[in-house]
PDB file of N, CA and C in Angstrom:
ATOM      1  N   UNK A   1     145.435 -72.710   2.585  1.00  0.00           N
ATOM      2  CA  UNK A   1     145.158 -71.784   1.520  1.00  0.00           C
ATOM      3  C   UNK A   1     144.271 -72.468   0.490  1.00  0.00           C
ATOM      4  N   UNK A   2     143.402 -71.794   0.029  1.00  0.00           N
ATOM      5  CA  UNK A   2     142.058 -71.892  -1.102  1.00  0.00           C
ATOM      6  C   UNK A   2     142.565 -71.588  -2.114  1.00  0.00           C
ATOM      7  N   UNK A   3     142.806 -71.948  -3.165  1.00  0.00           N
ATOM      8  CA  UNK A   3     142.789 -71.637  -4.345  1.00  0.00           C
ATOM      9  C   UNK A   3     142.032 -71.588  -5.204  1.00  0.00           C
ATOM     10  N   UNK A   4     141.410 -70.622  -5.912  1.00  0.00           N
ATOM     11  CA  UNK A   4     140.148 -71.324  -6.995  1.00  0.00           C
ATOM     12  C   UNK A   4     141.328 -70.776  -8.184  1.00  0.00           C
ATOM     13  N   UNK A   5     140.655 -71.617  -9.454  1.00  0.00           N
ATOM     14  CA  UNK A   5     141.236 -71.214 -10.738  1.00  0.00           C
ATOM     15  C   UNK A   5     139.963 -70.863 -11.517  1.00  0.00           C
ATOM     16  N   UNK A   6     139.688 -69.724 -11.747  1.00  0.00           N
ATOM     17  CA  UNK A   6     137.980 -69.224 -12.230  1.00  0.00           C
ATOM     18  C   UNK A   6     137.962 -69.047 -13.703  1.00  0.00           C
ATOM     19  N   UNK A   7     137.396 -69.262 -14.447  1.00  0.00           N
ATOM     20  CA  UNK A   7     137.070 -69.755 -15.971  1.00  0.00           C
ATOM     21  C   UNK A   7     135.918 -69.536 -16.400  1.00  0.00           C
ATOM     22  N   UNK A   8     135.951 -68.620 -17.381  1.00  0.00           N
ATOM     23  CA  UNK A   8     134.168 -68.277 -18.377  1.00  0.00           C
ATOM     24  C   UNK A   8     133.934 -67.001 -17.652  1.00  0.00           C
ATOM     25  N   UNK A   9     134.431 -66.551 -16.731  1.00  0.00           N
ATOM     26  CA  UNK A   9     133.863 -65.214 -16.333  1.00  0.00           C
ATOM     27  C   UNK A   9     134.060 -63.550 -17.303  1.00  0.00           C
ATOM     28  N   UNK A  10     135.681 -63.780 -17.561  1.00  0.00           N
ATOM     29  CA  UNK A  10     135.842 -62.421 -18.357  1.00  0.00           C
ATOM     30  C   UNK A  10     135.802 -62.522 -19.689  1.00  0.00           C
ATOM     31  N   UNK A  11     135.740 -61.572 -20.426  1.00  0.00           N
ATOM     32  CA  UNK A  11     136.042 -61.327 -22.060  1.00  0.00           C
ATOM     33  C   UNK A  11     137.514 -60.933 -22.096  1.00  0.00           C
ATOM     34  N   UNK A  12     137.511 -61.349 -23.343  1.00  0.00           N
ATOM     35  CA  UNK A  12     138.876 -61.480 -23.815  1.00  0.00           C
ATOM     36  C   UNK A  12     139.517 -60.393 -24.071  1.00  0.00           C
ATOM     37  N   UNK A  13     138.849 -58.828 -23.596  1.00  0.00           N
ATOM     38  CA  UNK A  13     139.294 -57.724 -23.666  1.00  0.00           C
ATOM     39  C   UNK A  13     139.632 -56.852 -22.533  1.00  0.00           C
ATOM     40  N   UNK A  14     139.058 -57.051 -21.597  1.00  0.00           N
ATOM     41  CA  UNK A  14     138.891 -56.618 -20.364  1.00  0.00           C
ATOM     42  C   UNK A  14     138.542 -57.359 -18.887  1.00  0.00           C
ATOM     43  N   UNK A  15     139.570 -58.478 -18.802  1.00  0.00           N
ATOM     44  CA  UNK A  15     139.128 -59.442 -17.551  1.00  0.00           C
ATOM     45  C   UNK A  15     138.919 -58.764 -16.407  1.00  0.00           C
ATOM     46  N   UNK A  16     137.613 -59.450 -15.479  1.00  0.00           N
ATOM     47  CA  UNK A  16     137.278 -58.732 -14.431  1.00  0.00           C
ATOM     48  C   UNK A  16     136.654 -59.652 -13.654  1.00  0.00           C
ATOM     49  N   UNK A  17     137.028 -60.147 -12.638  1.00  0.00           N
ATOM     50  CA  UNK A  17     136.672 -61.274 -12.194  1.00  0.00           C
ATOM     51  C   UNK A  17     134.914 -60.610 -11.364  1.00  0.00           C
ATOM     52  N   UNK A  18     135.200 -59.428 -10.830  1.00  0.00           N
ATOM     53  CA  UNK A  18     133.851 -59.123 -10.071  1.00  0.00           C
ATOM     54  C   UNK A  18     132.553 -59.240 -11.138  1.00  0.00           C
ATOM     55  N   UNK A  19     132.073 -59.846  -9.626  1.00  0.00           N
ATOM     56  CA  UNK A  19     130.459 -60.328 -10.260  1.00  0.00           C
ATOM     57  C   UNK A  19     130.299 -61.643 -10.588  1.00  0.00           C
ATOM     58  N   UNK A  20     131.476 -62.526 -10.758  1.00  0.00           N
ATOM     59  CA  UNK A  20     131.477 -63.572 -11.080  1.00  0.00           C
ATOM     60  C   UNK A  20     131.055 -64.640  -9.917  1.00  0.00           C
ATOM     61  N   UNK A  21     131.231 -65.685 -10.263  1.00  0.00           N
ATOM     62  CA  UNK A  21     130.416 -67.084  -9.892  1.00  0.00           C
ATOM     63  C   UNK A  21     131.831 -66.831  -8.556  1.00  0.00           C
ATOM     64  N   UNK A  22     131.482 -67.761  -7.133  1.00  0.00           N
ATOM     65  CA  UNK A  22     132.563 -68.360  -7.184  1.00  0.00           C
ATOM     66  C   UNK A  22     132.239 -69.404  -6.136  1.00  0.00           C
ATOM     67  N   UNK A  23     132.810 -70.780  -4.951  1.00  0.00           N
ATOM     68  CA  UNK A  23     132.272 -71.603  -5.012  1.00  0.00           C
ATOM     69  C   UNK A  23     131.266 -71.580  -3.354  1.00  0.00           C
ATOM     70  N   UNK A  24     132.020 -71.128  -2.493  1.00  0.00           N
ATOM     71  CA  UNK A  24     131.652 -71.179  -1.413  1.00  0.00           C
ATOM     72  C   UNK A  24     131.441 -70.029  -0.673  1.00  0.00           C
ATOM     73  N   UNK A  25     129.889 -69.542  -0.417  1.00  0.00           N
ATOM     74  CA  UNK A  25     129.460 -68.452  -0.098  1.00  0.00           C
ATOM     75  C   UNK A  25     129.192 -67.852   0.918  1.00  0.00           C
ATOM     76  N   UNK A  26     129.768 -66.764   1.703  1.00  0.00           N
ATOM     77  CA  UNK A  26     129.790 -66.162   2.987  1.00  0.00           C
ATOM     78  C   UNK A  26     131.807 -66.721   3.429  1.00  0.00           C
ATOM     79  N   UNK A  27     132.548 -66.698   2.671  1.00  0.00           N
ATOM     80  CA  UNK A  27     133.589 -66.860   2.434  1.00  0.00           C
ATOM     81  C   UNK A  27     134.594 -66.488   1.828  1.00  0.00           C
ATOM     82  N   UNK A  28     135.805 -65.942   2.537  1.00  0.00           N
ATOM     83  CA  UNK A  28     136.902 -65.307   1.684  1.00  0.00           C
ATOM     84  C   UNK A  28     137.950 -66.231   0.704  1.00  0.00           C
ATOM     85  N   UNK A  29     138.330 -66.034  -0.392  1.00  0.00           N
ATOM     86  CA  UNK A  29     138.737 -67.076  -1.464  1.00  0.00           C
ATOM     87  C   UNK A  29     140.062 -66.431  -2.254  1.00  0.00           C
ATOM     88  N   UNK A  30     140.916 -67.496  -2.750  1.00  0.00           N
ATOM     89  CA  UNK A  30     142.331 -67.057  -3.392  1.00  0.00           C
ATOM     90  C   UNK A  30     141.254 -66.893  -5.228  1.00  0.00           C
ATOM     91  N   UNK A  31     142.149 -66.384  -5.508  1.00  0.00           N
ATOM     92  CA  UNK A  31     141.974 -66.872  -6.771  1.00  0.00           C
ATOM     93  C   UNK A  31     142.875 -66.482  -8.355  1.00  0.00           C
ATOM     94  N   UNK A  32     142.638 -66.788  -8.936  1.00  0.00           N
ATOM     95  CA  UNK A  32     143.720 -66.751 -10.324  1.00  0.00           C
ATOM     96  C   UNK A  32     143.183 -66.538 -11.342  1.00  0.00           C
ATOM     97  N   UNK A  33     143.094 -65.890 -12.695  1.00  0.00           N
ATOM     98  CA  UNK A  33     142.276 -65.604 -13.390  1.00  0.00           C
ATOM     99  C   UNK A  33     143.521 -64.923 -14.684  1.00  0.00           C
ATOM    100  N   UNK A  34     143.259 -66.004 -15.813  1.00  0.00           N
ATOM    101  CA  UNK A  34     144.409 -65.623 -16.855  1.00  0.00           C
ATOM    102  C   UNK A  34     144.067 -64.356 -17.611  1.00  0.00           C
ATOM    103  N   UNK A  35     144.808 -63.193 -17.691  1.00  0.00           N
ATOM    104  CA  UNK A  35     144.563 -62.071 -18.012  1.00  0.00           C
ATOM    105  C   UNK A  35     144.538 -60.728 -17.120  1.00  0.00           C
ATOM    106  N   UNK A  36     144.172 -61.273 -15.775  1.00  0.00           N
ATOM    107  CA  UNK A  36     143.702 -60.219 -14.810  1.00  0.00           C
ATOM    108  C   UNK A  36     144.835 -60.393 -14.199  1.00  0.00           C
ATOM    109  N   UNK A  37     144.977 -59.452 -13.315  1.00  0.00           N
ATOM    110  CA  UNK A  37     146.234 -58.882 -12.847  1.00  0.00           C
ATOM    111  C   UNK A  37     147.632 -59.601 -12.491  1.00  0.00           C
ATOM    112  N   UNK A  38     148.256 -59.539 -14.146  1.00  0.00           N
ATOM    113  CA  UNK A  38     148.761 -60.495 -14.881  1.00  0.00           C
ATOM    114  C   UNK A  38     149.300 -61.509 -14.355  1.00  0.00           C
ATOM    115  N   UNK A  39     148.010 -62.154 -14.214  1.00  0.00           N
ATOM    116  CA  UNK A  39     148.331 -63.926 -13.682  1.00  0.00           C
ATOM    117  C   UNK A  39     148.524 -63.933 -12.281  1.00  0.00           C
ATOM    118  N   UNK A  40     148.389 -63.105 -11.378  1.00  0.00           N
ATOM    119  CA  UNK A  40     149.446 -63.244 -10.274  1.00  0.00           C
ATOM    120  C   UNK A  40     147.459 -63.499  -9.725  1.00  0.00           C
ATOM    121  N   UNK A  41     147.625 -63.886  -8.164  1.00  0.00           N
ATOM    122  CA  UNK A  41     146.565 -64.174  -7.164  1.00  0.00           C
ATOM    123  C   UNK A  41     145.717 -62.925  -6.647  1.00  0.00           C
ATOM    124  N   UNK A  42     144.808 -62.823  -6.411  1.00  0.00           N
ATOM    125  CA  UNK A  42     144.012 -62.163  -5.934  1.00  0.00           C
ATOM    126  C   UNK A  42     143.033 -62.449  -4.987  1.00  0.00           C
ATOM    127  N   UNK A  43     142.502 -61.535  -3.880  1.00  0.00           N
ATOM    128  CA  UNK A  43     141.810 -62.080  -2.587  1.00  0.00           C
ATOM    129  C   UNK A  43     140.369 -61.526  -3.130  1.00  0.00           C
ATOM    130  N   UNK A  44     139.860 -62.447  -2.774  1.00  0.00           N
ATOM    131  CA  UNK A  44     138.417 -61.992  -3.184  1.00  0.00           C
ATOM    132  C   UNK A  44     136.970 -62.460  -2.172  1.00  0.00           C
ATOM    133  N   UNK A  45     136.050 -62.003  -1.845  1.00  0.00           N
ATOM    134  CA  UNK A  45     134.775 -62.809  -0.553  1.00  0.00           C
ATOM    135  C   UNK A  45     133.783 -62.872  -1.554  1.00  0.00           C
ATOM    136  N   UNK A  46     133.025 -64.198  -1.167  1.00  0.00           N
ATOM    137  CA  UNK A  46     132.284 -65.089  -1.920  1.00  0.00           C
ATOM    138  C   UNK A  46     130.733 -64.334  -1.155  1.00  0.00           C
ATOM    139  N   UNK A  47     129.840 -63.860  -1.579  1.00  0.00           N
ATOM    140  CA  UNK A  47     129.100 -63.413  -1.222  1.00  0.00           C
ATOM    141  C   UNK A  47     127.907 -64.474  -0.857  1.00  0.00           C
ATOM    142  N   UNK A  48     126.718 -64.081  -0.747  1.00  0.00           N
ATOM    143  CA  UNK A  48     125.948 -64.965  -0.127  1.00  0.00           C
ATOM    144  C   UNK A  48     125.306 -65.995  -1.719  1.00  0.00           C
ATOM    145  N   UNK A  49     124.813 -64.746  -2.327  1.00  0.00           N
ATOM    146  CA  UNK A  49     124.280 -65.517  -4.072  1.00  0.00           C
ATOM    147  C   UNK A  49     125.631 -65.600  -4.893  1.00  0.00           C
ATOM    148  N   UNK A  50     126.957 -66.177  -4.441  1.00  0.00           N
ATOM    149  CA  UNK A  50     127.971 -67.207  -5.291  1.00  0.00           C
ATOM    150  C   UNK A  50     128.407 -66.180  -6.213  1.00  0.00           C
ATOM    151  N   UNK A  51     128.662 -64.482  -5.959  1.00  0.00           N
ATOM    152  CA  UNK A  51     129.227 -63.772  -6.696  1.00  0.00           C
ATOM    153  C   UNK A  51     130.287 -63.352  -5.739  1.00  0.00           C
ATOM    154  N   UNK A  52     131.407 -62.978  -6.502  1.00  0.00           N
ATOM    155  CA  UNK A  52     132.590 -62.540  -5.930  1.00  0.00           C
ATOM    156  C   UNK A  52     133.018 -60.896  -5.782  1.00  0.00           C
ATOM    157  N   UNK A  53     133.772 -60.095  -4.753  1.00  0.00           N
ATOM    158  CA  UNK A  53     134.119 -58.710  -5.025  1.00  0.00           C
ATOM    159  C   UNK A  53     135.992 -59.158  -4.783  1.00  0.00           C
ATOM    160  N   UNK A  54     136.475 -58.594  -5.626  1.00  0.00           N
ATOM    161  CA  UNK A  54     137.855 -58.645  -5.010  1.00  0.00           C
ATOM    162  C   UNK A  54     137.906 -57.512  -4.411  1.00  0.00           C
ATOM    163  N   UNK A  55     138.624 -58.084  -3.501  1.00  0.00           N
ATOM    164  CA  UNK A  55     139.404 -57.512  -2.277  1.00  0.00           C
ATOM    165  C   UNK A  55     140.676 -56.845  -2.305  1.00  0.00           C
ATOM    166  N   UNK A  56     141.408 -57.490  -2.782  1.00  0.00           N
ATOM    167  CA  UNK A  56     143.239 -57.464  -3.172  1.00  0.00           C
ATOM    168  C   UNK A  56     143.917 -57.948  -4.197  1.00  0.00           C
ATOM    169  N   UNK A  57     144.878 -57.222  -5.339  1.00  0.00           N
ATOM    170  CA  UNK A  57     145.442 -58.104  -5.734  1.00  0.00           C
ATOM    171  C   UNK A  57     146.867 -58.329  -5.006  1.00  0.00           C
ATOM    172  N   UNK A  58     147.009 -59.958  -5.534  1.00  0.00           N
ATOM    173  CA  UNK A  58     148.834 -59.711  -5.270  1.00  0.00           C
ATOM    174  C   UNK A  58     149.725 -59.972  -6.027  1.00  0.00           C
ATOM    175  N   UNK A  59     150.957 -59.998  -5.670  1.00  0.00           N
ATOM    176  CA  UNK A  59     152.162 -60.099  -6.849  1.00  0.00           C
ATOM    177  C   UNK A  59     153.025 -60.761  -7.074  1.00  0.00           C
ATOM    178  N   UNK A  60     151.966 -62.270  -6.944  1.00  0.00           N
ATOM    179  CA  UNK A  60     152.402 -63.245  -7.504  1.00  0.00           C
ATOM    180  C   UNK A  60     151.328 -64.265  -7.665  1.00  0.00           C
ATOM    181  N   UNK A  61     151.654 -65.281  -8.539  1.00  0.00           N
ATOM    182  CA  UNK A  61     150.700 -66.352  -8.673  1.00  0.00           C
ATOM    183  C   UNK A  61     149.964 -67.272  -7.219  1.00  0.00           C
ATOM    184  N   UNK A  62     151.170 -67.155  -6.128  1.00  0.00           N
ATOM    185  CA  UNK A  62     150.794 -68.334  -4.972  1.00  0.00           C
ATOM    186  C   UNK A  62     150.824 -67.352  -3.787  1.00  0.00           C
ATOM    187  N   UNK A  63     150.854 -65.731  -3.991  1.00  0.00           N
ATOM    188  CA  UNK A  63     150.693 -64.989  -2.597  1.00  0.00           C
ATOM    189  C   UNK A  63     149.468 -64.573  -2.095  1.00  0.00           C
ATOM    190  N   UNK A  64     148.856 -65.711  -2.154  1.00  0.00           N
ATOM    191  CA  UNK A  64     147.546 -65.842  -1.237  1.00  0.00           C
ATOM    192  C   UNK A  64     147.438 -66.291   0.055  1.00  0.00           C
ATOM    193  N   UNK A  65     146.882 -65.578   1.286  1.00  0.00           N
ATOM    194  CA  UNK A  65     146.650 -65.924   2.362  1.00  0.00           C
ATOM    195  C   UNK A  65     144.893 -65.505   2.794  1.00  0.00           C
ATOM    196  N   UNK A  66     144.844 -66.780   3.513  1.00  0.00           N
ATOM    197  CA  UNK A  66     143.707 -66.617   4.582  1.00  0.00           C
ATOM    198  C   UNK A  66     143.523 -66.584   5.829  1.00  0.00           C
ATOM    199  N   UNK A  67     142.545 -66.170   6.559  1.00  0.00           N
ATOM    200  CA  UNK A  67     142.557 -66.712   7.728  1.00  0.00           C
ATOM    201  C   UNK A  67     141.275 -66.974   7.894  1.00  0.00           C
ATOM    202  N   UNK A  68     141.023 -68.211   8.001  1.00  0.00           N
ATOM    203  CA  UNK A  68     139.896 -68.796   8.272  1.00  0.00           C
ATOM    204  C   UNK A  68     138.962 -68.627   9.542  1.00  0.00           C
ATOM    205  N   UNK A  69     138.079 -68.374   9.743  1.00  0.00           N
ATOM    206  CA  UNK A  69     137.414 -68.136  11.108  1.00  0.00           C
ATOM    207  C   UNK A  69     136.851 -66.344  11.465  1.00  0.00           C
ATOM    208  N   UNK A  70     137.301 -65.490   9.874  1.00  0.00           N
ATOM    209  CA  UNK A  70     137.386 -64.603  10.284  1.00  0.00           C
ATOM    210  C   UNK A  70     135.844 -64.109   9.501  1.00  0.00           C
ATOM    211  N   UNK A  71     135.363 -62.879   9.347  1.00  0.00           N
ATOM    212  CA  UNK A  71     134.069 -62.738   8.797  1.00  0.00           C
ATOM    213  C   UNK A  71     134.480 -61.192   7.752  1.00  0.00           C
ATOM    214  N   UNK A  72     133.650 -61.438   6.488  1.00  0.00           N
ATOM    215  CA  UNK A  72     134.209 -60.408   5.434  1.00  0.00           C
ATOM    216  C   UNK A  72     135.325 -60.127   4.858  1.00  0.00           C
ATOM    217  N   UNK A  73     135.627 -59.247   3.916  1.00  0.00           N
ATOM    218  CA  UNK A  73     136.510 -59.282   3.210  1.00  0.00           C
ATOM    219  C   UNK A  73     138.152 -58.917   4.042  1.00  0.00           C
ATOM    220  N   UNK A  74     137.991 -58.231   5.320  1.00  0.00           N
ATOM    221  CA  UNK A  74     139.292 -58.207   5.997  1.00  0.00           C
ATOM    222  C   UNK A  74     140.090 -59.406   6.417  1.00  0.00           C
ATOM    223  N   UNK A  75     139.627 -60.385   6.382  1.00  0.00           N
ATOM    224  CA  UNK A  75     140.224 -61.517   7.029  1.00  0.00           C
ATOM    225  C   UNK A  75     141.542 -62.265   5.725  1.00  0.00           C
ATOM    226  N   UNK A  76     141.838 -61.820   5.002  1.00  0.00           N
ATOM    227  CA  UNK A  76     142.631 -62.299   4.135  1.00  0.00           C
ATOM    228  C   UNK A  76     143.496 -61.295   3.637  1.00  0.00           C
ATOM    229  N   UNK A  77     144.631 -61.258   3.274  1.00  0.00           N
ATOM    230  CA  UNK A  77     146.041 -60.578   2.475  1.00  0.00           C
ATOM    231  C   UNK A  77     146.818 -61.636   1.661  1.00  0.00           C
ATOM    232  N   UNK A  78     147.581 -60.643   0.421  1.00  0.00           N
ATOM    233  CA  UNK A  78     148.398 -61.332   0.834  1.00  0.00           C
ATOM    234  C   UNK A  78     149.953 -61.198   0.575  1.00  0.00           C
ATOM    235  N   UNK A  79     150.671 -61.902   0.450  1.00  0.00           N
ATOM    236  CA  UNK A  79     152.007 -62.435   1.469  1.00  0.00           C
ATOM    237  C   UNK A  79     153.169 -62.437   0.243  1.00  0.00           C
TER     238      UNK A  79
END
């Protein structure tokens, strides 16, 4: 499991991780983001130019899964 912890992307009124930076591109990614869907993990695919779409949230901080090897945003849930 991937974890990113993503920082500088939202305003302090309305966190939104889409559109944002994230690290490794053509790749599905965990991620965490203080404010957005309160605190808990979310699945998100790293696009080709290092912006992100989420995919899923989930409902908790560490219920992130991947599966590696797979292509686009279906290859991940989570758990």
């Amino acid at each position: 499991m991937s974890t990113a912890v993503l920082a500088g992307i939202a305003t302090a009124d309305a966190p939104d991780p889409n559109g944002g930076p994230c690290a490794h591109a053509n790749q599905p990614e965990c991620g965490v983001l203080a404010g957005f869907n309160n605190g808990n993990a979310f699945l998100f695919y790293c696009y080709a130019n290092h912006s992100l779409l989420v995919s899923e949230t989930c409902t908790c901080p560490t219920c992130c899964s991947i599966s590696y090897g797979s292509t686009g945003p279906d290859g991940f849930t989570c758990t």
